[in-house]
N, C-alpha and C. Protein backbone atom coordinates (compact mmCIF):
# COMPACT_ATOMS: atom_id res chain seq x y z
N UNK A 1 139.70 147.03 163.77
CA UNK A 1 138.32 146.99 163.44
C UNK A 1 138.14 147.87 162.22
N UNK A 2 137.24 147.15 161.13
CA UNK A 2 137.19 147.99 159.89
C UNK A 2 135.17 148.19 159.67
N UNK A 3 135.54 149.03 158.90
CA UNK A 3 133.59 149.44 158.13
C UNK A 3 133.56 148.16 157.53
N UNK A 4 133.06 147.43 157.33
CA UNK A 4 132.37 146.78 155.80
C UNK A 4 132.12 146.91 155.03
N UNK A 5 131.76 147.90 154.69
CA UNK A 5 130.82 148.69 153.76
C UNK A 5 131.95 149.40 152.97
N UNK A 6 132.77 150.12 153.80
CA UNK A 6 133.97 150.53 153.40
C UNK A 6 135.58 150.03 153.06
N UNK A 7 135.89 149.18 153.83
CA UNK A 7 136.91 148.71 153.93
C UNK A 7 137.59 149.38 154.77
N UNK A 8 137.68 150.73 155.46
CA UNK A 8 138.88 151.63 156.13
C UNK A 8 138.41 150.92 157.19
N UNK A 9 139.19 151.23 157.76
CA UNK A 9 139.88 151.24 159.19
C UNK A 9 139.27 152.02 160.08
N UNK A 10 138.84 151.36 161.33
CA UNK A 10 138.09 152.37 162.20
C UNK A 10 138.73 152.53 163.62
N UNK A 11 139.13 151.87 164.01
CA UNK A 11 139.92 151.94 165.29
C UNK A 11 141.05 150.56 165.18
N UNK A 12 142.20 150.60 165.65
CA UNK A 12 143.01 149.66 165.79
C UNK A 12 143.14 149.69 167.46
N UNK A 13 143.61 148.02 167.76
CA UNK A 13 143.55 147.91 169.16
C UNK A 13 145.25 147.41 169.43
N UNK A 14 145.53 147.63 170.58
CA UNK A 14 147.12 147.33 171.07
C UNK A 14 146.97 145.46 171.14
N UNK A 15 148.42 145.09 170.44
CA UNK A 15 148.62 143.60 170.13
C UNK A 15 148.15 143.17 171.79
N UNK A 16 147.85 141.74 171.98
CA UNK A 16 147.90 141.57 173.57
C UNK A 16 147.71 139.80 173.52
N UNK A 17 147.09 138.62 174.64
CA UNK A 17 147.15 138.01 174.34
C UNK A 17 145.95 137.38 173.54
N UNK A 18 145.91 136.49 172.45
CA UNK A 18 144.96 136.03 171.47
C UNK A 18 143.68 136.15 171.97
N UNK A 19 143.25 136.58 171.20
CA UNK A 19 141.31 136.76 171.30
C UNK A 19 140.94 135.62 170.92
N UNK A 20 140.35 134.48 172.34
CA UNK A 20 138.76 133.91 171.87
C UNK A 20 137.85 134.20 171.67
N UNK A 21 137.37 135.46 171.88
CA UNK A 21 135.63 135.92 172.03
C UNK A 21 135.94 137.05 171.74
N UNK A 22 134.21 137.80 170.93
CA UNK A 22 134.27 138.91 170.78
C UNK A 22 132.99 139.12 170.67
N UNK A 23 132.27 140.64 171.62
CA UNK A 23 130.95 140.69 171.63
C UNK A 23 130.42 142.70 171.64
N UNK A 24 129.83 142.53 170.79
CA UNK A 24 129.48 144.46 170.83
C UNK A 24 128.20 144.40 171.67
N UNK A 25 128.45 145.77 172.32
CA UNK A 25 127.30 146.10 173.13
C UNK A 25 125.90 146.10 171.87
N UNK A 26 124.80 146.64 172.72
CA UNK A 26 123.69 146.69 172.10
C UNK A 26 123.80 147.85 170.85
N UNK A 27 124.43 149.17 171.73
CA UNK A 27 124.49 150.17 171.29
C UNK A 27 126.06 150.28 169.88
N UNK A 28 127.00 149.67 169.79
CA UNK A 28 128.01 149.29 169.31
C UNK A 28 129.03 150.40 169.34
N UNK A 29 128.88 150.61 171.11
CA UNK A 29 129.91 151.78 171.24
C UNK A 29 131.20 151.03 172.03
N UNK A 30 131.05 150.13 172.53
CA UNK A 30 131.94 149.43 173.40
C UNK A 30 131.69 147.86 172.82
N UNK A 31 133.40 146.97 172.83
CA UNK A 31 133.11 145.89 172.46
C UNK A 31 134.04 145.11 173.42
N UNK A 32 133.77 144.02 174.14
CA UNK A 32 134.26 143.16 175.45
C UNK A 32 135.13 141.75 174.20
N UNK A 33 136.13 141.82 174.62
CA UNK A 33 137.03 141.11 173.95
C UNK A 33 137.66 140.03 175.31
N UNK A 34 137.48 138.67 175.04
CA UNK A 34 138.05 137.56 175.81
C UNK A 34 139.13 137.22 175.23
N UNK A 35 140.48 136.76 175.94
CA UNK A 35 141.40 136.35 175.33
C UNK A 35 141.67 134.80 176.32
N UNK A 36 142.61 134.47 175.77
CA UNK A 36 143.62 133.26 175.83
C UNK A 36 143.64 132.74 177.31
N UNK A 37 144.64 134.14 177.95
CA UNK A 37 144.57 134.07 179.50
C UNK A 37 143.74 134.12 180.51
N UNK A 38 142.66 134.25 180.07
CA UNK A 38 141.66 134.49 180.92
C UNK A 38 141.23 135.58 180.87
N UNK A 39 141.62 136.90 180.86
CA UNK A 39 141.48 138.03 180.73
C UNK A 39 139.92 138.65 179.75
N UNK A 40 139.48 139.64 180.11
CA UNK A 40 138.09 140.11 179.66
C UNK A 40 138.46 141.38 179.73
N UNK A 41 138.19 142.31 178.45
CA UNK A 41 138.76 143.81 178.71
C UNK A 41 137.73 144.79 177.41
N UNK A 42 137.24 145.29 178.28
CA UNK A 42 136.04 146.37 177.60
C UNK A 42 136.45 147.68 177.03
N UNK A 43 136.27 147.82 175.49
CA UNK A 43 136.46 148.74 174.98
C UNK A 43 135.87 149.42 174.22
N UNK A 44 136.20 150.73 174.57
CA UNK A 44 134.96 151.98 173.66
C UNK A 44 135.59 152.14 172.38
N UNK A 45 134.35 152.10 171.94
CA UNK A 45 134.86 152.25 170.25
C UNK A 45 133.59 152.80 169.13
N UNK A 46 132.93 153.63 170.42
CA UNK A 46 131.94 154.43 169.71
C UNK A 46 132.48 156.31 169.39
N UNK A 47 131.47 156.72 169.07
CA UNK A 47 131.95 158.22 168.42
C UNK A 47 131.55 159.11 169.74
């Protein structure tokens, strides 16, 4: 995950299986990532 604004780099996530979906909370501290297998896995990625 990068700034936009910036280009850097803000958090990197561990390889796993392919992401269909991707959704940020309201607040954009946590973002719920769907993959391939079925799998749904919630991650913080606020300060």
């Amino acid at each position: 995950m990068w700034d936009v604004a910036t280009l850097r780099p803000l958090r990197r996530f561990p390889a796993g299986p392919e992401v269909t979906a991707l959704a940020f909370s309201p607040d954009s501290k946590q973002v719920a990532t769907g993959h391939a297998n079925g799998a749904a896995v919630v991650w913080s990625v606020g300060d």
